[in-house]
Protein backbone atom coordinates (compact mmCIF):
# COMPACT_ATOMS: atom_id res chain seq x y z
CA UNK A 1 -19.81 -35.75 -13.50
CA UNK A 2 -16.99 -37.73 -11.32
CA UNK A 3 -14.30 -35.90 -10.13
CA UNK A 4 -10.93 -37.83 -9.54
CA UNK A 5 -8.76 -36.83 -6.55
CA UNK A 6 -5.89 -35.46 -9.02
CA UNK A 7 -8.82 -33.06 -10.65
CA UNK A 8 -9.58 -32.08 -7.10
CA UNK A 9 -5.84 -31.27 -6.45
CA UNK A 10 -5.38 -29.45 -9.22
CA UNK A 11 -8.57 -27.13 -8.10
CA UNK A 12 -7.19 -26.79 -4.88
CA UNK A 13 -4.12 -25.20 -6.40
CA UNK A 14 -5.72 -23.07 -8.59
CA UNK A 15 -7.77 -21.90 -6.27
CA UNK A 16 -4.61 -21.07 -3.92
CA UNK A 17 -3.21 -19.24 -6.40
CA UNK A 18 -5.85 -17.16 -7.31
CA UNK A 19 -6.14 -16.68 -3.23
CA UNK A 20 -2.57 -15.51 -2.89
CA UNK A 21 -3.12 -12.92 -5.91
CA UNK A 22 -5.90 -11.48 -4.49
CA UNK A 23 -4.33 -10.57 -1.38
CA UNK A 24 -0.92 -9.64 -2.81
CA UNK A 25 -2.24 -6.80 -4.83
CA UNK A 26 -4.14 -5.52 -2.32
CA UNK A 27 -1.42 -5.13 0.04
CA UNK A 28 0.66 -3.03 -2.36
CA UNK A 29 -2.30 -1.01 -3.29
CA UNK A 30 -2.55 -0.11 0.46
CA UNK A 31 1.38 0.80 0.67
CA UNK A 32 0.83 3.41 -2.17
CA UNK A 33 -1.84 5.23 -1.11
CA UNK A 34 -0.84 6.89 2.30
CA UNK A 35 2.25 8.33 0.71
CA UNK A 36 1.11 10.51 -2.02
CA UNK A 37 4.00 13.11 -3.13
CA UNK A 38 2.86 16.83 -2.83
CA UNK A 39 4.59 18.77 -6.05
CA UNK A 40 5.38 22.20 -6.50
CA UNK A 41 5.91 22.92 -10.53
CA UNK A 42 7.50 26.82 -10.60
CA UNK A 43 7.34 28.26 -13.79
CA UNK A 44 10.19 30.56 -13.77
CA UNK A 45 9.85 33.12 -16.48
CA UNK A 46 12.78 35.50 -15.43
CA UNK A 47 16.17 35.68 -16.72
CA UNK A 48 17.59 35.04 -13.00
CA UNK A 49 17.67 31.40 -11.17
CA UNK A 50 15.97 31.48 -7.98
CA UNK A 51 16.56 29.71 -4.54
CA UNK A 52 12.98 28.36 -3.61
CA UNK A 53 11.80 28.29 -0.25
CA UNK A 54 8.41 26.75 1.45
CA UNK A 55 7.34 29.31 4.59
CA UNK A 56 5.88 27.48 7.39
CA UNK A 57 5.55 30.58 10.23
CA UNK A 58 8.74 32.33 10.21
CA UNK A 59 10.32 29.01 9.28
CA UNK A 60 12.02 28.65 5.69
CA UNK A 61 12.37 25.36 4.43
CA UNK A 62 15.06 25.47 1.08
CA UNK A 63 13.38 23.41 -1.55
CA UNK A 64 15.79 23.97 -4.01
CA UNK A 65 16.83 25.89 -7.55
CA UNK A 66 14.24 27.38 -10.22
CA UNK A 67 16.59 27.64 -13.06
CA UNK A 68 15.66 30.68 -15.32
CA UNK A 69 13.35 30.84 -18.38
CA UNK A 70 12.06 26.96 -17.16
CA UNK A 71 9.85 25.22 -15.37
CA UNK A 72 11.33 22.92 -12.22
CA UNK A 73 9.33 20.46 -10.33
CA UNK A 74 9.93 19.84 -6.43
CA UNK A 75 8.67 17.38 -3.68
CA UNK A 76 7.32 19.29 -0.80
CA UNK A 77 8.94 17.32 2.18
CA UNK A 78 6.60 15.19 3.94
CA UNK A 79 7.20 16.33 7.49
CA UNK A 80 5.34 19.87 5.87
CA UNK A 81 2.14 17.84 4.44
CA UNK A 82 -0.25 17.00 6.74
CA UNK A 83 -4.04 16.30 6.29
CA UNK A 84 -4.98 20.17 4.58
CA UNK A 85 -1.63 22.55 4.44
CA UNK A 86 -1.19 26.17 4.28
CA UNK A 87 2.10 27.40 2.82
CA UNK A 88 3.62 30.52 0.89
CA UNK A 89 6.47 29.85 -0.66
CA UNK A 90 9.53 32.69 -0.92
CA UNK A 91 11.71 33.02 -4.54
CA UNK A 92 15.09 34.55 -3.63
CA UNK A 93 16.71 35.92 -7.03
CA UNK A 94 20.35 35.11 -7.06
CA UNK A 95 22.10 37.76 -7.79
CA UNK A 96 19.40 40.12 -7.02
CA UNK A 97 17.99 41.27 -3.84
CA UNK A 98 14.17 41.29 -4.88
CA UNK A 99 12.22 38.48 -3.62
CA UNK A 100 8.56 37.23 -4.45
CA UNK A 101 6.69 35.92 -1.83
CA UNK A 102 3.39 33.58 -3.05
CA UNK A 103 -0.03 34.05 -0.81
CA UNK A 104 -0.73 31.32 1.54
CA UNK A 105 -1.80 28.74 -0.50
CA UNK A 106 -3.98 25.30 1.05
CA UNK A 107 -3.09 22.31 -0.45
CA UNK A 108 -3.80 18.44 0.62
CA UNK A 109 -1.38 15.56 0.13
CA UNK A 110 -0.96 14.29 -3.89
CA UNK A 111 -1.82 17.97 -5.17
CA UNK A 112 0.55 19.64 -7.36
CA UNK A 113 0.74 23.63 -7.04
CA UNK A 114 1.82 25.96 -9.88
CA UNK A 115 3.81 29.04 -8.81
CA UNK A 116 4.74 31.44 -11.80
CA UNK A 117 7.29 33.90 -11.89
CA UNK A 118 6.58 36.87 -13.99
CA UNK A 119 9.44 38.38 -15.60
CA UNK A 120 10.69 41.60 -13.50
């Protein structure tokens, strides 16, 4: 089989493309990966909305509001995540002055960690 110089050319390309491709979707594979979001889902089954806190020492980090009788989802900040992670994390009622404080719990980064409230 001859080849003519435009079929050649036209290979070339093709073969450029496919190249390019190749290494485009690898490099956004690679940007994804190191950067996996840590969730905390709390499960708030109380009639009271609760200010959630992650406890790092005696250092409280405010994650934000558990609205009552729902579930709310969170992003653990990423300054907190780091290779495996211990935290508790603190539920302040609001209006109430009866917190729950969660066991240290280990966690790595991309987990997601349940924390119920029981109704008081």
């Amino acid at each position: 089989m001859r080849t003519t110089r435009s079929t050649q050319a036209l290979l070339a390309v093709l073969l450029l493309a496919l190249a390019t491709a190749a290494c485009g979707s690898g490099k956004r594979q690679g940007i994804r990966s190191p950067e996996l979001a840590t969730i905390l889902r709390v499960e708030n089954q109380t009639t009271l909305d609760m200010t959630i806190y992650a406890m790092r020492s005696d250092q409280r980090i405010r994650l934000g509001t558990a609205y009552a009788l729902g579930s709310t989802t969170f992003q653990i900040p990423r300054h907190l995540v780091f290779g495996v992670g211990r935290l508790r994390f603190l539920a302040d009622p609001i209006g109430s002055d009866r917190t729950e404080l969660s066991e240290e719990i280990a966690f790595a980064p991309g987990d997601e960690i349940i924390m119920t409230i029981p109704p008081m």
